[in-house]
PDB file of N, CA and C in Angstrom:
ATOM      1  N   UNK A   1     -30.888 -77.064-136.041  1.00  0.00           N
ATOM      2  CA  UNK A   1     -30.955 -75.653-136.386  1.00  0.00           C
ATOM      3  C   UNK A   1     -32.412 -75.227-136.473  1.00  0.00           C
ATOM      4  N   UNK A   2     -32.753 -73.992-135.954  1.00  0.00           N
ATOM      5  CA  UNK A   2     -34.068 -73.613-135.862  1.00  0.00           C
ATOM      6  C   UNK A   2     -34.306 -72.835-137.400  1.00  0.00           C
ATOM      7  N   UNK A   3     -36.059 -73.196-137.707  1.00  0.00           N
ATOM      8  CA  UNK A   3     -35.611 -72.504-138.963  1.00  0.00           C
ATOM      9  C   UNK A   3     -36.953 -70.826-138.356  1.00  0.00           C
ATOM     10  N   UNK A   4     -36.510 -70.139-138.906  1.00  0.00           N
ATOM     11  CA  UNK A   4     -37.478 -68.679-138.756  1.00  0.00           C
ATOM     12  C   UNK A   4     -38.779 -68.742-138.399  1.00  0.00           C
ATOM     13  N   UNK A   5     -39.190 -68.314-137.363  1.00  0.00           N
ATOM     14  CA  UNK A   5     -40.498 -68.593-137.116  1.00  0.00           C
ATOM     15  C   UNK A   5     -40.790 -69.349-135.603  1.00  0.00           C
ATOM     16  N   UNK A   6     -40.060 -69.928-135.708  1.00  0.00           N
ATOM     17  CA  UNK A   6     -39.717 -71.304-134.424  1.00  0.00           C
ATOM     18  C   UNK A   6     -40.009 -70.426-133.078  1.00  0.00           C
ATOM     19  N   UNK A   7     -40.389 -70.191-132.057  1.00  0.00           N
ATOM     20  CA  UNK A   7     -40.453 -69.774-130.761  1.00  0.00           C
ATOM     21  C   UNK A   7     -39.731 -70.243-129.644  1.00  0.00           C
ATOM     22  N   UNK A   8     -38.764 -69.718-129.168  1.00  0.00           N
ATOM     23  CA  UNK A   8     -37.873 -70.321-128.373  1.00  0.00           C
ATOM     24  C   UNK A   8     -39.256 -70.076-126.915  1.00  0.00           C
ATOM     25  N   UNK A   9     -39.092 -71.387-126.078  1.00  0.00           N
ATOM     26  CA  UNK A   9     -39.313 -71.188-124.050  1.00  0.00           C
ATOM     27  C   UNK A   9     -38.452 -70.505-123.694  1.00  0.00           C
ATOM     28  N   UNK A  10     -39.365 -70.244-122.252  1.00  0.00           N
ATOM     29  CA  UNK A  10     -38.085 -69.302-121.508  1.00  0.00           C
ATOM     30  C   UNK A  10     -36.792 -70.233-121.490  1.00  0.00           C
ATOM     31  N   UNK A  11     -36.715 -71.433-121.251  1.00  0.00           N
ATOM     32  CA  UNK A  11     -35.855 -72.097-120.686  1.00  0.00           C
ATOM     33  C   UNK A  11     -34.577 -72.394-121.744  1.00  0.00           C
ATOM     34  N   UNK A  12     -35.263 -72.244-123.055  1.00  0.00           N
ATOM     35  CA  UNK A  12     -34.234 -72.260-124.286  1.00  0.00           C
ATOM     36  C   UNK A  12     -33.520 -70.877-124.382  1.00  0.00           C
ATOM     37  N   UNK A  13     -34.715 -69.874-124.031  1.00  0.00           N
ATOM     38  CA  UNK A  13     -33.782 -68.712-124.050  1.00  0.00           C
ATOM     39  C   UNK A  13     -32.874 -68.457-123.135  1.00  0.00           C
ATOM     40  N   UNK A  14     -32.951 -68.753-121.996  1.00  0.00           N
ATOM     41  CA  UNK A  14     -31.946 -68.885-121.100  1.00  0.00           C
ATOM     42  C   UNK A  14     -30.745 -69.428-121.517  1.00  0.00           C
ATOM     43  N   UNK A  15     -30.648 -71.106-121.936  1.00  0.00           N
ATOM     44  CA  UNK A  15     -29.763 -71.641-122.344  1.00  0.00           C
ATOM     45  C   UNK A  15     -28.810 -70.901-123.359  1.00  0.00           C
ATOM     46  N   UNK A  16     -29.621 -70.242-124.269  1.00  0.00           N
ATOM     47  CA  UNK A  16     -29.339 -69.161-125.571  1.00  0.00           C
ATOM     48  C   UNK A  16     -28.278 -68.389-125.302  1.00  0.00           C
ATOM     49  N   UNK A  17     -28.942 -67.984-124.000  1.00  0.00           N
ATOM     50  CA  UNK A  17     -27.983 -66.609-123.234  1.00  0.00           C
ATOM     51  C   UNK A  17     -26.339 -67.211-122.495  1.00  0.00           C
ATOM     52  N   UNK A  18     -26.679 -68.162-121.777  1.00  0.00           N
ATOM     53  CA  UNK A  18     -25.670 -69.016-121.024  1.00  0.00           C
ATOM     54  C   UNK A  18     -24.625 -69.449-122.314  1.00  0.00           C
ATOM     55  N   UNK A  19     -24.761 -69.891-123.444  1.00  0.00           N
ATOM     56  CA  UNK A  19     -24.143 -70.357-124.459  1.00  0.00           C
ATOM     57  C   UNK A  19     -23.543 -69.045-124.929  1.00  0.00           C
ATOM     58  N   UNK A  20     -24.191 -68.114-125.401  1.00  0.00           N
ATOM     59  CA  UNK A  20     -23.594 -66.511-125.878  1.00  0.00           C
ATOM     60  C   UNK A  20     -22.661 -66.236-124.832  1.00  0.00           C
ATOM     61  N   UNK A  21     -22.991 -66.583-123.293  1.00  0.00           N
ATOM     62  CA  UNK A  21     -21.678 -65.782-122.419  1.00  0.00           C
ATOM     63  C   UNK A  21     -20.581 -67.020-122.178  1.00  0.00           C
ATOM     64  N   UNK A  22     -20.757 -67.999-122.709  1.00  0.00           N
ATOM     65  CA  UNK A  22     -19.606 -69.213-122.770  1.00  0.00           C
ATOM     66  C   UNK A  22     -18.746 -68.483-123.773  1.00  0.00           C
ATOM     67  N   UNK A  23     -19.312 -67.825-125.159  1.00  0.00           N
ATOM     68  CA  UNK A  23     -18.454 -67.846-125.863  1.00  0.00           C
ATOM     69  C   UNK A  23     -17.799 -66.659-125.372  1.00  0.00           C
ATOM     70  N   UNK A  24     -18.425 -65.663-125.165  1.00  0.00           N
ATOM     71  CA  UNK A  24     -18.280 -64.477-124.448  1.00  0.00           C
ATOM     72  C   UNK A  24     -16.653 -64.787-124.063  1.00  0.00           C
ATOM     73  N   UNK A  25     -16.867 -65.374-123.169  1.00  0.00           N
ATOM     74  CA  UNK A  25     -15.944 -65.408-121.905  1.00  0.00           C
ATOM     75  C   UNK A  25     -15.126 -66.174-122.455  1.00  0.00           C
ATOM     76  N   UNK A  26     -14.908 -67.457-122.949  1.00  0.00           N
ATOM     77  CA  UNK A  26     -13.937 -68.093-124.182  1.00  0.00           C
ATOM     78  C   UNK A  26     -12.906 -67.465-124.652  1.00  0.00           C
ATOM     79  N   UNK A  27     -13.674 -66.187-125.354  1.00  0.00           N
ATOM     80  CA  UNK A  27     -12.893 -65.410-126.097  1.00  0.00           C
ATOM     81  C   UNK A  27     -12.385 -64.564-125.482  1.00  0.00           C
ATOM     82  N   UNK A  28     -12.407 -64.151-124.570  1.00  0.00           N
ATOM     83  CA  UNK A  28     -12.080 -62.909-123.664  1.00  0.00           C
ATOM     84  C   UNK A  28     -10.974 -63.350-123.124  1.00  0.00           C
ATOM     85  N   UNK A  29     -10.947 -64.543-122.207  1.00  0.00           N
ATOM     86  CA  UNK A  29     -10.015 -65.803-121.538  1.00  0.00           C
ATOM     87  C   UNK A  29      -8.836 -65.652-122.587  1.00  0.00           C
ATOM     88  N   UNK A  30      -9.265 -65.978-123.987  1.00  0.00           N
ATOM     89  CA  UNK A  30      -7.738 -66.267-124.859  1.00  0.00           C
ATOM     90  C   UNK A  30      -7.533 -64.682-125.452  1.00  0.00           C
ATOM     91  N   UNK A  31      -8.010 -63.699-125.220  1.00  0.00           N
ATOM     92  CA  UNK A  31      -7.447 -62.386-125.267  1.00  0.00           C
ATOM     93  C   UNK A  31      -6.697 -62.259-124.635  1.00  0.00           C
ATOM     94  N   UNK A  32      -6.629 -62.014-123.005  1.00  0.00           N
ATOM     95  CA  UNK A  32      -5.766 -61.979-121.934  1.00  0.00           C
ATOM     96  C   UNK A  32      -4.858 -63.218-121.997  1.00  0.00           C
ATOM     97  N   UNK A  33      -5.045 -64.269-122.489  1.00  0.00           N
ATOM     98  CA  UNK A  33      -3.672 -65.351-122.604  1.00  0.00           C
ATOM     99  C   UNK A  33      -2.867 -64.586-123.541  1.00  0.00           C
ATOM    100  N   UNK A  34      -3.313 -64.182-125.166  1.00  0.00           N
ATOM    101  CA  UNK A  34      -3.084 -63.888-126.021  1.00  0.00           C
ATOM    102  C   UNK A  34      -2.313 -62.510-125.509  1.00  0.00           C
ATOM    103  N   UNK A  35      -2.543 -61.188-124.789  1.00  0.00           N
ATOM    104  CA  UNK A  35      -1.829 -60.392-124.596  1.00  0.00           C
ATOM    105  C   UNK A  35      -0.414 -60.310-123.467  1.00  0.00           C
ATOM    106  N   UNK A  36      -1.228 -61.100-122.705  1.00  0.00           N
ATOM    107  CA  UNK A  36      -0.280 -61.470-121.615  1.00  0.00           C
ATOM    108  C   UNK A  36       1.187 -62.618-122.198  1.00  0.00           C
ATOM    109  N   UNK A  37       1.099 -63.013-123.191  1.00  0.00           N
ATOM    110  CA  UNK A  37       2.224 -64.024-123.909  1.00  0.00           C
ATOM    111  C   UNK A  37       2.540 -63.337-125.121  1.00  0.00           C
ATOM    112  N   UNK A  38       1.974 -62.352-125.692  1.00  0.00           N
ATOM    113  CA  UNK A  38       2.787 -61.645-127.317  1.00  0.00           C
ATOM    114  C   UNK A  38       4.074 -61.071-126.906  1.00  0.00           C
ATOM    115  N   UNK A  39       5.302 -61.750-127.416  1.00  0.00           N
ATOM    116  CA  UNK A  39       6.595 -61.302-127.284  1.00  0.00           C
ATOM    117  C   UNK A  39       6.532 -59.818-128.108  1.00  0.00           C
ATOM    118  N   UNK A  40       7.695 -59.633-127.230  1.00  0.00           N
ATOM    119  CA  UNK A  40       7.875 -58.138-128.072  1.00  0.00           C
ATOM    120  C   UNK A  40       9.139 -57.635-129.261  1.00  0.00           C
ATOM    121  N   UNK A  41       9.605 -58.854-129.122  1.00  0.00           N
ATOM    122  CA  UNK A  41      10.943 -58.934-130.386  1.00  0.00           C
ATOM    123  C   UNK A  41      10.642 -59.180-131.578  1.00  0.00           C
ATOM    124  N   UNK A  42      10.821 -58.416-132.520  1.00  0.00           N
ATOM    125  CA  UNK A  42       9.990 -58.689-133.667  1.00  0.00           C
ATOM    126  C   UNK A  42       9.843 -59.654-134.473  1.00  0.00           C
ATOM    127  N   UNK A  43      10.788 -60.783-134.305  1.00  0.00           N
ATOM    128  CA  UNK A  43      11.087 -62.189-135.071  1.00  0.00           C
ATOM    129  C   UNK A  43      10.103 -62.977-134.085  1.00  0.00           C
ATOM    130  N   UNK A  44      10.844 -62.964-132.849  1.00  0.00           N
ATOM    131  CA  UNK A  44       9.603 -63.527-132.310  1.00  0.00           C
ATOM    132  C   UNK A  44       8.109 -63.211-132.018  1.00  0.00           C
ATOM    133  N   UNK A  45       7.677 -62.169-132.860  1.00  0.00           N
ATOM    134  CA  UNK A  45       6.107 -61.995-132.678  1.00  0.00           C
ATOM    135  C   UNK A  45       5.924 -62.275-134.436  1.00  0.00           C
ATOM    136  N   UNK A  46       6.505 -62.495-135.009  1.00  0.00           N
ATOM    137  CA  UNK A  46       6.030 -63.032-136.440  1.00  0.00           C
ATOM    138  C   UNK A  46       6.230 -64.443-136.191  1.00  0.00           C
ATOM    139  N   UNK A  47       6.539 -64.932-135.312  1.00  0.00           N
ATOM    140  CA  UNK A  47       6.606 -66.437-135.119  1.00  0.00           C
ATOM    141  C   UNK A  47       5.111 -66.502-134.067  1.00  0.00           C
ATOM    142  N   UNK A  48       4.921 -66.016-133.468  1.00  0.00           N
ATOM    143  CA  UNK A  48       3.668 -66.040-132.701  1.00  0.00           C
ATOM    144  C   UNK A  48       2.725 -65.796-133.438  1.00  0.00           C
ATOM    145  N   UNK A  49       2.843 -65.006-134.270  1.00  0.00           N
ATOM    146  CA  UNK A  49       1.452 -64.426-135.010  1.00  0.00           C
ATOM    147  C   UNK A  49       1.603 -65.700-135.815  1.00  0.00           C
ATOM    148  N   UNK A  50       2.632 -66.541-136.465  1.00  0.00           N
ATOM    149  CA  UNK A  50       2.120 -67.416-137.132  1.00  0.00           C
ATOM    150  C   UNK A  50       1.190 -68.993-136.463  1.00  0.00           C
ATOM    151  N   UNK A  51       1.407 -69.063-135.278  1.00  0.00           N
ATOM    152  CA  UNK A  51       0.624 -70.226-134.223  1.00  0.00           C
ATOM    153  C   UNK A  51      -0.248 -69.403-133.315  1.00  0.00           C
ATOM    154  N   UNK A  52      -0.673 -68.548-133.630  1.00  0.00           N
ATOM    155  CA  UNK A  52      -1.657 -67.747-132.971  1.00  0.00           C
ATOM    156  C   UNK A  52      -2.842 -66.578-133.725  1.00  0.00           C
ATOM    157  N   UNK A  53      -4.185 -67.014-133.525  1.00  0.00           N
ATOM    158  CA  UNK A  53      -4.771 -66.614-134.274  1.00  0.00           C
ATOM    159  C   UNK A  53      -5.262 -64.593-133.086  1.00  0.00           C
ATOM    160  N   UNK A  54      -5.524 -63.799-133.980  1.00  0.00           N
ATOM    161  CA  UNK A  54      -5.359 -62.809-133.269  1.00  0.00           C
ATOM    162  C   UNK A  54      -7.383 -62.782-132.141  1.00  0.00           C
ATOM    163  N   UNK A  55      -6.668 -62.509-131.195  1.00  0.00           N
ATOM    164  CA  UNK A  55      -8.423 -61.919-130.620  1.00  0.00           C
ATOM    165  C   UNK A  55      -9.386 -61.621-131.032  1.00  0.00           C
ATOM    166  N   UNK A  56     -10.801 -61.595-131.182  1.00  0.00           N
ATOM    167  CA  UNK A  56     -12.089 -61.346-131.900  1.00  0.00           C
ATOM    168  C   UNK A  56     -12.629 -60.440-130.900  1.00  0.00           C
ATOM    169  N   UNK A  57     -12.918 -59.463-130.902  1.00  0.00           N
ATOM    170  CA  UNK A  57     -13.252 -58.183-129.934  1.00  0.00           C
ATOM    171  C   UNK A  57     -15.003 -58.626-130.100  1.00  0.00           C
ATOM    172  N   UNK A  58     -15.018 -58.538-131.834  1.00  0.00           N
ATOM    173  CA  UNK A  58     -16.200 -58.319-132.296  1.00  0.00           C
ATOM    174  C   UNK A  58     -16.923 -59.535-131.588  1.00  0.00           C
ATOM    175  N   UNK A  59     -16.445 -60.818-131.863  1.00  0.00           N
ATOM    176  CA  UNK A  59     -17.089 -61.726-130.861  1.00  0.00           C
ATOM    177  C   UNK A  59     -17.418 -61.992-129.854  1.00  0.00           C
ATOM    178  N   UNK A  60     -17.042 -60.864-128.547  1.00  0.00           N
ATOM    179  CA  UNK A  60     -17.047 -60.867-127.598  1.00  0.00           C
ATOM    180  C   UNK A  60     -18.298 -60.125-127.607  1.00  0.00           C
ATOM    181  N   UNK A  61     -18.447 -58.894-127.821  1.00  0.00           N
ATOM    182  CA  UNK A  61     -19.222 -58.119-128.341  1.00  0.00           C
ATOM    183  C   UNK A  61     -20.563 -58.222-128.775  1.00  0.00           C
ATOM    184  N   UNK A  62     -20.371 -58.833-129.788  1.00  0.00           N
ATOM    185  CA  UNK A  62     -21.869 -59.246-130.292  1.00  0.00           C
ATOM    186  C   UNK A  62     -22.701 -60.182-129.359  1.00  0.00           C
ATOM    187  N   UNK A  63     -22.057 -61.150-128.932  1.00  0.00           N
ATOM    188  CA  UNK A  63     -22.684 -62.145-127.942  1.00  0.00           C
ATOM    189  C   UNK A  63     -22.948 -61.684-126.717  1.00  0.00           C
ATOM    190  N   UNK A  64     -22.063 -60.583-126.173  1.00  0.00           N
ATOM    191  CA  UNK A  64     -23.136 -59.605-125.009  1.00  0.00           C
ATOM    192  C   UNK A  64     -24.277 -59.184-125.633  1.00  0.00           C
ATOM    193  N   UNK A  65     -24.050 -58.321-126.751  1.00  0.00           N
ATOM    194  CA  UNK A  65     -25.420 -57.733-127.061  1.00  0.00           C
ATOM    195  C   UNK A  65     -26.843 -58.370-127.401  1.00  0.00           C
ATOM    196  N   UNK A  66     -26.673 -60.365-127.788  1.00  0.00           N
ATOM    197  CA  UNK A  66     -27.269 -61.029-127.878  1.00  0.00           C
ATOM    198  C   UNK A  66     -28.229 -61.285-126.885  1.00  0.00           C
ATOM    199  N   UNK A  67     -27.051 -61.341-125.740  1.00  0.00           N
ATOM    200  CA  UNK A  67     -27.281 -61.868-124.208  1.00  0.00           C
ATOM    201  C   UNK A  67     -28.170 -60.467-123.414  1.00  0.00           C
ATOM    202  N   UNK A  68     -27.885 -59.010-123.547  1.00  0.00           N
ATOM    203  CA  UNK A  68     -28.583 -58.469-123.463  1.00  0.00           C
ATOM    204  C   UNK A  68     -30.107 -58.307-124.116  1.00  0.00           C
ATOM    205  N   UNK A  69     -30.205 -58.274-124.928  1.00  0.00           N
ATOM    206  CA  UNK A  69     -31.153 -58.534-125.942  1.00  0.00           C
ATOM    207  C   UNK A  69     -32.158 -59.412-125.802  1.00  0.00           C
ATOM    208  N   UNK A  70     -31.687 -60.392-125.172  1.00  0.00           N
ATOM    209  CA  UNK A  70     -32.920 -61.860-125.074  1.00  0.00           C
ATOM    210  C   UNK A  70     -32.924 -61.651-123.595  1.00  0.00           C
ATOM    211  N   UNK A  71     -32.239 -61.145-122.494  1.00  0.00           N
ATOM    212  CA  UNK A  71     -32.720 -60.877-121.380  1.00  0.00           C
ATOM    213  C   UNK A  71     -33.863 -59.572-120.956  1.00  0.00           C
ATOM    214  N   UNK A  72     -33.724 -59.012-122.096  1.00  0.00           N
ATOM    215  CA  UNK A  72     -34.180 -57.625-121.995  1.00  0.00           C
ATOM    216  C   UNK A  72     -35.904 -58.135-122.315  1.00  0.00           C
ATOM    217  N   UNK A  73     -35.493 -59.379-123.423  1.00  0.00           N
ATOM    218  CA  UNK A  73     -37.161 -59.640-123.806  1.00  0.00           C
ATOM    219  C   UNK A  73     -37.597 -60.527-122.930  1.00  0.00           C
ATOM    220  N   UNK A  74     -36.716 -61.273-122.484  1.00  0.00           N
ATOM    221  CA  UNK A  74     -37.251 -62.521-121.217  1.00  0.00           C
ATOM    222  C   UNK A  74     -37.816 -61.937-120.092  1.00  0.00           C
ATOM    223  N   UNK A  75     -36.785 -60.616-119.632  1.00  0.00           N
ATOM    224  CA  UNK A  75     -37.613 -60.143-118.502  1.00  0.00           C
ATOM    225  C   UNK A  75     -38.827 -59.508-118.674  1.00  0.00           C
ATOM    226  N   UNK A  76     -39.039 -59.543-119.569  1.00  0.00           N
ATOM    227  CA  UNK A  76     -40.748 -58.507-119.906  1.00  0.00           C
ATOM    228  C   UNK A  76     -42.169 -59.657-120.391  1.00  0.00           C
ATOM    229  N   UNK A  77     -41.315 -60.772-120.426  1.00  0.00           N
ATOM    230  CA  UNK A  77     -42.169 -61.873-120.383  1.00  0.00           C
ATOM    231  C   UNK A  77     -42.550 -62.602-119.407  1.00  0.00           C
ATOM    232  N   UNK A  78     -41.768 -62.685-118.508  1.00  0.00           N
ATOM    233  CA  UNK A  78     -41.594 -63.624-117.373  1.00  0.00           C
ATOM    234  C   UNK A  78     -42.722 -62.733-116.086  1.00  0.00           C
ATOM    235  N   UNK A  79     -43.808 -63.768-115.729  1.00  0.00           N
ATOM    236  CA  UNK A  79     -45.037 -63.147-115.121  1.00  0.00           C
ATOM    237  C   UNK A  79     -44.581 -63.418-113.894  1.00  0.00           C
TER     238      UNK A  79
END
C-alpha cells in the first residue's frame, strides 16, 4: 500500500488505470449477467435476491472517473 506522498511512474500509472477498467468492466459483465437472469415471479426473485448480490453502478463509475483522471494527468506529462 502506498502511503501519501509516494509518486507513482508513468508505467504504474498506467497499470493504475488498466486495474480501475478490470474492475470497471467486472462489474459491468455481472450487471448484464445479473439483469439478463432476474426472474420476474416474485418468490422467485426473493430467492435470487437472496444468492445474488445487487449491481454497484457506483463502482463502475468511480473507476472510470479514476481512469479518466490519471489519463488526463499522464497525458500532460508524457513528453
Amino acid at each position: 500500500m502506498r502511503s501519501k506522498g509516494v509518486v507513482m511512474n508513468t508505467g504504474e500509472k498506467i497499470d493504475y488505470m488498466i486495474q480501475c477498467l478490470k474492475v470497471a468492466k467486472a462489474e459491468y459483465d455481472y450487471m448484464v449477467d445479473y439483469v439478463a437472469n432476474e426472474p420476474t415471479e416474485q418468490l422467485e426473485l426473493w430467492k435470487f435476491l437472496d444468492t445474488h448480490r445487487a449491481p454497484n453502478k457506483a463502482l463502475i463509475k468511480d473507476n472510470l472517473k479514476n481512469v479518466a483522471r490519471m489519463g488526463f494527468q499522464l497525458a500532460n506529462e508524457v513528453k
